[in-house]
Protein backbone atom coordinates (compact mmCIF):
# COMPACT_ATOMS: atom_id res chain seq x y z
CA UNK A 1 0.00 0.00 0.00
CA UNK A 2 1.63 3.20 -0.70
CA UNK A 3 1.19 6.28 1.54
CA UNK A 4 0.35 9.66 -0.36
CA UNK A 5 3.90 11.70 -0.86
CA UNK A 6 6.00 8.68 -0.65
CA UNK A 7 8.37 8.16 -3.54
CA UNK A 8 6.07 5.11 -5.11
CA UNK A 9 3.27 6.59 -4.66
CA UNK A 10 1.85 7.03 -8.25
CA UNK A 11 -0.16 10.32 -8.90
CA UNK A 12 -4.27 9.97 -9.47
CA UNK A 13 -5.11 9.42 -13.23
CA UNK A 14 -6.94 12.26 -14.55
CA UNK A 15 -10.05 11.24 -17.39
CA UNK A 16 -9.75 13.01 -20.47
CA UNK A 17 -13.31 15.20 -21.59
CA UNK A 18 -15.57 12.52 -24.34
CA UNK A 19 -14.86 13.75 -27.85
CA UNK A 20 -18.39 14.51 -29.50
CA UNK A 21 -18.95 12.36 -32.18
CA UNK A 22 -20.01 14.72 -34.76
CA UNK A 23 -16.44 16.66 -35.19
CA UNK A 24 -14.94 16.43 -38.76
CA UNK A 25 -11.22 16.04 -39.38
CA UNK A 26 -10.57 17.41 -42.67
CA UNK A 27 -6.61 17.39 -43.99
CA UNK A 28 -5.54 20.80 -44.05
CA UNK A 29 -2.53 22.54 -46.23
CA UNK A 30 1.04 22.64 -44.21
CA UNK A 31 2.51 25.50 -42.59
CA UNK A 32 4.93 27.45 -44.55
CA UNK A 33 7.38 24.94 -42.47
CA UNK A 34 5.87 21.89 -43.95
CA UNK A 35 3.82 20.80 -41.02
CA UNK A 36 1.16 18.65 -41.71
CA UNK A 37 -2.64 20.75 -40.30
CA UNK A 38 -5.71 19.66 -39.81
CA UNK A 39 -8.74 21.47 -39.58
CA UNK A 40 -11.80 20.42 -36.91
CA UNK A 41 -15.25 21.05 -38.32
CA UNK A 42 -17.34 21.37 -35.53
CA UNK A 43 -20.77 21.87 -37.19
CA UNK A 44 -23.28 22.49 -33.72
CA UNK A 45 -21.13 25.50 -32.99
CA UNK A 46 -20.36 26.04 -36.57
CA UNK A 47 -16.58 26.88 -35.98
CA UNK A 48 -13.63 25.69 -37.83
CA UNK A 49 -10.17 25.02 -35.88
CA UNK A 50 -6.76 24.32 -37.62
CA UNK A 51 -4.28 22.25 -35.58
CA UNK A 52 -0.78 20.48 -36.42
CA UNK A 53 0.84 17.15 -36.43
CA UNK A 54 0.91 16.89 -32.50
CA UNK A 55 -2.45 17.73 -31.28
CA UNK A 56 -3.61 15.59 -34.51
CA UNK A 57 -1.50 12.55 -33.05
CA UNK A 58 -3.29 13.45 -30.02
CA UNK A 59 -6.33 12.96 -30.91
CA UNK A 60 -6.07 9.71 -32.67
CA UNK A 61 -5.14 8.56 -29.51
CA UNK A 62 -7.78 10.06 -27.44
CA UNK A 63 -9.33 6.83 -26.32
CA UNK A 64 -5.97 6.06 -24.10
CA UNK A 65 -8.94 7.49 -21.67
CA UNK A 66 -6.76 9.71 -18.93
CA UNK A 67 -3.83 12.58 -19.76
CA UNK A 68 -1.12 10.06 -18.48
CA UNK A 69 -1.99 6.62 -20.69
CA UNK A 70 -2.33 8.96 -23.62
CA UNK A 71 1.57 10.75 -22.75
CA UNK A 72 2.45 7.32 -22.33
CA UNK A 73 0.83 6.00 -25.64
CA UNK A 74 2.22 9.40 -27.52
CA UNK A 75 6.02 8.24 -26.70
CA UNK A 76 5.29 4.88 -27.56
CA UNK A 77 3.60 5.21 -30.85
CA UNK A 78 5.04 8.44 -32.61
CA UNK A 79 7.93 10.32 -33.35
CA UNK A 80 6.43 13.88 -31.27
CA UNK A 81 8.08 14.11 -27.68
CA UNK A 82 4.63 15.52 -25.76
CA UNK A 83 5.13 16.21 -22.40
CA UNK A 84 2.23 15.41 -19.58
CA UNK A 85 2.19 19.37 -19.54
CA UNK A 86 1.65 19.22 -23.19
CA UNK A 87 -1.34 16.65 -23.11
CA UNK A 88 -3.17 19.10 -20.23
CA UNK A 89 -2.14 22.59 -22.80
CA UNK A 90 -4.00 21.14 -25.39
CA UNK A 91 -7.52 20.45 -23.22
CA UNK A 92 -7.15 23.77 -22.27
CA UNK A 93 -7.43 25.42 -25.86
């Protein structure tokens, strides 16, 4: 059993918001830099979003189901080195 604030202790898993089933991912043009984009259709709120590679990779991996499976998941499966802090930027945007 591990005690709160010891070293083993392993830090609550936070749930990651449902995706609504109606978004559209439509391929975008890249950056001037060559970045792949993507834009999200989101057709209730009729607004358009244009993201890059990462938060694309993200997303395809959204049902890891908490912020630290899908870090985990992220440096397992691709080639983008996401940070934990990355993973909880991007819910905030």
């Amino acid at each position: 059993m591990s005690i709160l604030g010891s070293p083993d202790a392993k830090p609550q898993e936070r749930a990651l918001p449902l995706l609504r089933s109606n978004l559209q991912f439509n391929r975008g043009t890249p950056t001037p830099d060559g970045v792949p984009t993507w834009t999200i259709v989101d057709p209730i709120r009729n607004r358009y979003f244009q993201i890059e590679w990462p938060i694309y990779q993200m997303i395809q991996r959204w049902n890891a189901g908490t912020i630290e499976k899908l870090h985990a998941v992220m440096v397992r499966e691709t080639t983008c080195r996401t940070t934990v802090e990355d993973v909880e930027d991007s819910l905030c945007k």
